[in-house]
Protein backbone atom coordinates (compact mmCIF):
# COMPACT_ATOMS: atom_id res chain seq x y z
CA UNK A 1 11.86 20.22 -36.66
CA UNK A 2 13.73 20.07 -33.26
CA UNK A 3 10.38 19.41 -32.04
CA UNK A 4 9.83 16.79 -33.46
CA UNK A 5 13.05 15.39 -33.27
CA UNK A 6 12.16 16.05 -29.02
CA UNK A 7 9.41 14.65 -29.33
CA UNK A 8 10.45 11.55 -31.12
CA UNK A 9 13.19 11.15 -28.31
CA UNK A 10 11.26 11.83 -25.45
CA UNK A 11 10.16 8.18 -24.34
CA UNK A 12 13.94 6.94 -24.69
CA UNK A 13 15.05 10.10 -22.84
CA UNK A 14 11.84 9.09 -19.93
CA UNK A 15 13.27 5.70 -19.72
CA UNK A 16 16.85 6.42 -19.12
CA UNK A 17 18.77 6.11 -16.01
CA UNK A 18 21.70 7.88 -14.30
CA UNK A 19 24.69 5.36 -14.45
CA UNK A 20 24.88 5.13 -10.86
CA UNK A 21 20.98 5.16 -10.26
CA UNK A 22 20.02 1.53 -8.75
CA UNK A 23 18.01 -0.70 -10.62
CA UNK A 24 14.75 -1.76 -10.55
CA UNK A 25 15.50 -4.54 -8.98
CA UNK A 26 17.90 -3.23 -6.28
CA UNK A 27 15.48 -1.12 -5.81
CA UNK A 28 12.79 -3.74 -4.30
CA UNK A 29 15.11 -5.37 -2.72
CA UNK A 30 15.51 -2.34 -0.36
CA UNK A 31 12.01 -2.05 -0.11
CA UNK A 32 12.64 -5.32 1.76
CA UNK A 33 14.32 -3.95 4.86
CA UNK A 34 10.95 -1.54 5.16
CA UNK A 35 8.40 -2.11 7.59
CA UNK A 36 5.40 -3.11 5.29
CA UNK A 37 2.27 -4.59 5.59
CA UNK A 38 1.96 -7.75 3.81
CA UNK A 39 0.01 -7.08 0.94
CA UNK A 40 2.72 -4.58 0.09
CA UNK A 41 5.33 -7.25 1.04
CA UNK A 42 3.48 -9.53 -1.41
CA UNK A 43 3.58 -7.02 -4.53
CA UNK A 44 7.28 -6.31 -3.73
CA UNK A 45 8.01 -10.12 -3.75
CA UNK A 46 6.04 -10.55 -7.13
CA UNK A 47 8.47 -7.36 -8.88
CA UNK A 48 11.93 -9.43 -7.86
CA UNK A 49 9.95 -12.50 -9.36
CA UNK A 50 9.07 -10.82 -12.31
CA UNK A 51 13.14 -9.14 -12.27
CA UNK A 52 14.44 -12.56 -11.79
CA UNK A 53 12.49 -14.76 -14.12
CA UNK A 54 14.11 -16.60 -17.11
CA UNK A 55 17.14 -15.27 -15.66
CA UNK A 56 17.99 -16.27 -12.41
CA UNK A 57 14.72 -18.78 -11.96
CA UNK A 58 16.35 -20.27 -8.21
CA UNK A 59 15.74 -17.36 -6.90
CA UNK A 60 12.77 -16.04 -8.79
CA UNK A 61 11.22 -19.32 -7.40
CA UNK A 62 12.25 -18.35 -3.50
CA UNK A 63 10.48 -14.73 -3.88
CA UNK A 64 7.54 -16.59 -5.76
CA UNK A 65 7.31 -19.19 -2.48
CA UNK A 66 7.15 -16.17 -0.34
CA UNK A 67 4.04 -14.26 -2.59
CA UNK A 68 2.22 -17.49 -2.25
CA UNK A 69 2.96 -17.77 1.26
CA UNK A 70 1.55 -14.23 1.73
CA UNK A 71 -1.25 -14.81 -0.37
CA UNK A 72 -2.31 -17.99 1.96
CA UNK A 73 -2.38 -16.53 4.77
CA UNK A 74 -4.65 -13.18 3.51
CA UNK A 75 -7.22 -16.32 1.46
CA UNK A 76 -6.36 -14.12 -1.81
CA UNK A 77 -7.53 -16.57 -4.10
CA UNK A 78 -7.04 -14.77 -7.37
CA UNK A 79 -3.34 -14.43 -6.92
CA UNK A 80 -2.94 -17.59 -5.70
CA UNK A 81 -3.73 -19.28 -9.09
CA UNK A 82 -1.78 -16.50 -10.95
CA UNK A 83 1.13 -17.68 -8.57
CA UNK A 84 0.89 -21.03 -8.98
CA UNK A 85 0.54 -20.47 -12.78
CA UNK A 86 3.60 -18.59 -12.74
CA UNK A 87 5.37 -21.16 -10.60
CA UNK A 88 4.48 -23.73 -13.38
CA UNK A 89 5.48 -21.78 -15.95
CA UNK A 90 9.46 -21.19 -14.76
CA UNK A 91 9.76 -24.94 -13.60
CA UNK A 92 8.52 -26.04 -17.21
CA UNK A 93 11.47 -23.72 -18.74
CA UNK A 94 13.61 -24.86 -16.39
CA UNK A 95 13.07 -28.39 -17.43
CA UNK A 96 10.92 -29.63 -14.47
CA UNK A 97 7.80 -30.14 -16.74
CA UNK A 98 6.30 -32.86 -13.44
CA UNK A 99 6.51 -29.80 -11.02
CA UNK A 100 5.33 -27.58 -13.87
CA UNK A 101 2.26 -29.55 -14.08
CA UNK A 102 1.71 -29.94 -10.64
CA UNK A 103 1.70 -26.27 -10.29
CA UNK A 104 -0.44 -25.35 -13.00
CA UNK A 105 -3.04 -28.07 -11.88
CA UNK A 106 -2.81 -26.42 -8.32
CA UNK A 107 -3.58 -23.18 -10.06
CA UNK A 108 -6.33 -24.44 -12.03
CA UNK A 109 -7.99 -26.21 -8.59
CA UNK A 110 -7.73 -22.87 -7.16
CA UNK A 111 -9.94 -21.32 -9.72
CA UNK A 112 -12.23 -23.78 -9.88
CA UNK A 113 -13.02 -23.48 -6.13
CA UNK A 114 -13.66 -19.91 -6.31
């Protein structure tokens, strides 16, 4: 029985965190004062995104900018229109629905090229 009481638990007890254990999010944030290559840059950009959307979507916005900025400059296409996708999809819920569009057609063009 304790087994599978343990056993029951165990994914709640995996995702648990010491009180004073940063978060996710501080946690990438950090990774921001690293040295990294830009690909790695990129990713760690796209995690406070992902962190920050529907919740604080000024600033999810600012880290999205910089993944797409990234993703220019390295021609990665298929993040790119994920990106812009993603762009269009916090200014819609932030009430923007002209930017929205304009990023989702962006995205779309992107596709379509490759």
């Amino acid at each position: 029985m304790s087994l599978y009481l343990l056993l029951q638990a165990y994914p709640t007890l995996c995702a648990a965190q010491a009180p004073d254990a940063p978060s996710r999010l501080d946690s990438l944030l950090l990774r921001l004062h690293d040295p990294l290559v830009d690909s790695v840059r990129r990713e760690v950009h796209l995690g406070i995104f992902m962190e920050l959307a529907f919740q604080d979507n000024a600033r999810a916005l600012a880290h999205l900018d910089t993944c797409i900025q990234i993703a220019e400059a390295e021609n990665a296409i298929r993040s790119l229109g994920r990106f812009y996708n993603n762009q269009g999809v916090i200014h819609n819920i932030s009430g923007r629905p002209d930017q929205a569009l304009k990023s989702f057609l962006k995205g779309a063009g992107i596709y379509r090229i490759r």
